[in-house]
Protein backbone atom coordinates (compact mmCIF):
# COMPACT_ATOMS: atom_id res chain seq x y z
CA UNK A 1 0.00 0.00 0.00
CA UNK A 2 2.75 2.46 0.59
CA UNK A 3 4.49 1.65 -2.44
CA UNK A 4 1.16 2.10 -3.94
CA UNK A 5 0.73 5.68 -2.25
CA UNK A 6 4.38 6.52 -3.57
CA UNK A 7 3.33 6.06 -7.08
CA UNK A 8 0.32 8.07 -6.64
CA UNK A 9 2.20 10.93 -5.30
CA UNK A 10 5.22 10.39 -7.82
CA UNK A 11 2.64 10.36 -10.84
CA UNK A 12 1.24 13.49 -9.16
CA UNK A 13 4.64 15.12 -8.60
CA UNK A 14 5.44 14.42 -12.63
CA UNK A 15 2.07 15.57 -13.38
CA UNK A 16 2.81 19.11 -11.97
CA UNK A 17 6.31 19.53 -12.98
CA UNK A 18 5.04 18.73 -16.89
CA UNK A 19 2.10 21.22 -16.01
CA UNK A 20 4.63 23.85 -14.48
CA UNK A 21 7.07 22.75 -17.62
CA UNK A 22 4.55 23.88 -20.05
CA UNK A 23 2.76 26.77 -18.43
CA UNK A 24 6.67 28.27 -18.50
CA UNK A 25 7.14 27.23 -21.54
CA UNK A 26 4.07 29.63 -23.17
CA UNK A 27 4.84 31.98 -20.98
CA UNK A 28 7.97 32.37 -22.59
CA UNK A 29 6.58 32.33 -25.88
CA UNK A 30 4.39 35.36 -25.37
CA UNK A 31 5.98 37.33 -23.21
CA UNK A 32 9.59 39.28 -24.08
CA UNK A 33 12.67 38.01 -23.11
CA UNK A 34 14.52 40.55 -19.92
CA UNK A 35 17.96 40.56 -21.82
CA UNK A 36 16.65 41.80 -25.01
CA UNK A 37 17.13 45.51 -25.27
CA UNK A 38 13.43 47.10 -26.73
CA UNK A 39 13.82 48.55 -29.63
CA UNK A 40 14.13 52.30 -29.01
CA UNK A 41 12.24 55.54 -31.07
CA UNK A 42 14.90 57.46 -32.56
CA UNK A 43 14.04 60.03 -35.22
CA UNK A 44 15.97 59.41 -38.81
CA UNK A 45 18.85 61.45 -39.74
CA UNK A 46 16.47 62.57 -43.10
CA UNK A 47 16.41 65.98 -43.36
CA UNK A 48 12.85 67.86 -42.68
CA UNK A 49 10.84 68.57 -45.86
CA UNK A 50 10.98 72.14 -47.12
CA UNK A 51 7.95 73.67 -48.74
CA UNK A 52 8.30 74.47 -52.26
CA UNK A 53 9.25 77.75 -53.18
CA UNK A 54 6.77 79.92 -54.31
CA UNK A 55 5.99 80.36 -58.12
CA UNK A 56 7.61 83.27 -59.97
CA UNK A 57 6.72 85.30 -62.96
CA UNK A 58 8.83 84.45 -66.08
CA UNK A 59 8.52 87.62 -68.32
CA UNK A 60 10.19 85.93 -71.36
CA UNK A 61 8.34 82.47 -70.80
CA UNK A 62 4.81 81.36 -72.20
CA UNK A 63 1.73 80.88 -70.76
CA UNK A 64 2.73 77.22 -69.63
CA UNK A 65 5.55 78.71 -68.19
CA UNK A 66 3.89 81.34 -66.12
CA UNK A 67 0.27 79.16 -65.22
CA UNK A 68 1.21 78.02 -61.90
CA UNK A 69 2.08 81.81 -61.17
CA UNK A 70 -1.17 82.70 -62.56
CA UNK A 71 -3.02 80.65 -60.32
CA UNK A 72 -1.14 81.52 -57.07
CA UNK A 73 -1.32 85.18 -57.79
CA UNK A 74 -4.97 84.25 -58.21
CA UNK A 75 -5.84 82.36 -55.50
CA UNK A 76 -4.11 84.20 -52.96
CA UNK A 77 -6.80 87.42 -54.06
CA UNK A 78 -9.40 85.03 -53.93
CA UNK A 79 -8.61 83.57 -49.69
CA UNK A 80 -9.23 87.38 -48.90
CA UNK A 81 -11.72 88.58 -51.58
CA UNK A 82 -14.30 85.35 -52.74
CA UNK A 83 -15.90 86.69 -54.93
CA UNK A 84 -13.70 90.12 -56.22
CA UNK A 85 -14.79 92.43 -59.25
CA UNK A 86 -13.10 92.69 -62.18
CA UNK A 87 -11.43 95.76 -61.18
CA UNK A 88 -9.91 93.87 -57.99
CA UNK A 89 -8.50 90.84 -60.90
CA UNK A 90 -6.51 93.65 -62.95
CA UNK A 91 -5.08 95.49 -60.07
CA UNK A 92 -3.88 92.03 -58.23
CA UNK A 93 -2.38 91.21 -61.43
CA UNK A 94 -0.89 93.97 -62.31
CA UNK A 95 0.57 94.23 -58.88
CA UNK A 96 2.09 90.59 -59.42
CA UNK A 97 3.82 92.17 -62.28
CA UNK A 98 1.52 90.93 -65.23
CA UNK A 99 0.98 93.99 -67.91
CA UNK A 100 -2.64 95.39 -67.64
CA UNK A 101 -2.31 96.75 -71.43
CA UNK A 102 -2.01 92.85 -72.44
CA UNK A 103 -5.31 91.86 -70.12
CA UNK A 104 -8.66 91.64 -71.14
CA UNK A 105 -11.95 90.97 -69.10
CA UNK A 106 -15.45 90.68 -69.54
CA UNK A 107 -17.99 92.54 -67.58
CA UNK A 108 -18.80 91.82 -63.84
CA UNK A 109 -22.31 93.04 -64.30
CA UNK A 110 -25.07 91.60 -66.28
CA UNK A 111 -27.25 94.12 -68.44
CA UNK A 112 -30.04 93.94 -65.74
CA UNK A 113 -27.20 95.51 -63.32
CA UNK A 114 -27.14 92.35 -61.45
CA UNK A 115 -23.57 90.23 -60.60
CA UNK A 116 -22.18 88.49 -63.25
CA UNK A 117 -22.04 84.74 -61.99
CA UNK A 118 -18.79 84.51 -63.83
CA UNK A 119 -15.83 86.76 -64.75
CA UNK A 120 -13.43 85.72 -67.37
CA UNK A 121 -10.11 87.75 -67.18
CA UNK A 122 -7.00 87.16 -69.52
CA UNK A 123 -3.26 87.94 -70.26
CA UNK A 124 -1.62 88.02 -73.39
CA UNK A 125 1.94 86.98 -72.94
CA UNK A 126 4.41 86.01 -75.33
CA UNK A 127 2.51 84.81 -78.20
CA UNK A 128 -0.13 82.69 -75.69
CA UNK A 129 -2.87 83.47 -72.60
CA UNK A 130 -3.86 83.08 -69.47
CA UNK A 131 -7.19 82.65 -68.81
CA UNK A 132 -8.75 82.38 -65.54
CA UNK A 133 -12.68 82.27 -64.60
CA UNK A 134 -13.92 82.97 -61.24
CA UNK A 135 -17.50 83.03 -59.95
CA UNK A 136 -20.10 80.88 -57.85
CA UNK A 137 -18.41 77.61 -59.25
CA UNK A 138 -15.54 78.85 -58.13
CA UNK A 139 -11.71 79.21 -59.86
CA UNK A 140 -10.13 77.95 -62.90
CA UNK A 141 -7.44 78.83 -65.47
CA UNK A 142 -5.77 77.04 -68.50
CA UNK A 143 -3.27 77.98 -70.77
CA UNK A 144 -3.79 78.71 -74.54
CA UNK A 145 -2.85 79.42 -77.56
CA UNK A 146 -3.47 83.32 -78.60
CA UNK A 147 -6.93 83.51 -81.02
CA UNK A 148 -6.26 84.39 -84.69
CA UNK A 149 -8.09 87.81 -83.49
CA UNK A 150 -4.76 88.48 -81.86
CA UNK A 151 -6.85 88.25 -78.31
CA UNK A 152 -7.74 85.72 -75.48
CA UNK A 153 -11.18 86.03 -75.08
CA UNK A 154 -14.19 85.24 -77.10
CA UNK A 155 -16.87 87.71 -77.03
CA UNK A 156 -17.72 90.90 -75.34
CA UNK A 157 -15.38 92.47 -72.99
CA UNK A 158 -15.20 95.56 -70.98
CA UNK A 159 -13.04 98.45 -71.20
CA UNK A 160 -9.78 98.27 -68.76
CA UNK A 161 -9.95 102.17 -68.24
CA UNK A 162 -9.06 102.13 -64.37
């Protein structure tokens, strides 16, 4: 009977140390090892981004050349005025250097007296326009080709006399 009892208790000895074997052993799977350093955050010796510079106007380049300026000259009128008058187009753009005697626009009032939803406004330069549109759509501008009329726009347009 004791040698019986010894077997139970040996049996039940080797059952925990397997149970104790394996708990330890997942244990160790999922949890990280002490003498492993953790991987640390360190920022990268890449340099910072810099913005882009901002566009410039190129007096001897096309309209391709001188669209991007276009537009920011454009749309930094339009983040303080939405919806500006014709009047306030030629005077931003001649103060960004474009040449108001090479600039055509059409009206910003309809014949009822009533806001235009839309004002065109160009620039001749070089041989080629600019041509931007702004209005309750909103902003746009493309580059083209100068008209066989020797102009940018198509139709009517209003007298620059200010």
């Amino acid at each position: 009977m004791a040698s019986n009892r010894i077997r139970r208790s040996r049996a039940g000895f080797l059952a925990v140390v397997a149970a104790v074997a394996l708990v330890s052993g997942l244990a160790a799977c999922s949890a990280p090892a002490a003498d492993k350093p953790k991987p640390s955050a360190s920022r990268s010796a890449s340099p910072t981004p810099t913005a882009a510079p901002d566009p410039v106007l190129d007096p001897a380049g096309d309209s391709e050349a001188n669209l991007a300026y276009f537009d920011f000259v454009n749309g930094r009128l339009l983040a303080t005025v939405p919806t500006p008058n014709g009047q306030q187009l030629v005077e931003n753009l001649v103060a960004a250097g474009f040449v108001k005697a090479d600039m055509e626009l059409t009206p910003d009032t309809t014949v009822g007296s009533e806001a235009a939803e839309a004002i065109q406004f160009s620039v001749r330069i070089n041989g080629s326009c600019l041509v931007g549109q702004t209005g309750a759509a909103g902003y746009n501008a493309i580059a083209e080709p100068l008209l066989g009329t020797g102009k940018c726009l198509v139709g009517a347009t209003r007298a620059i006399d200010f």
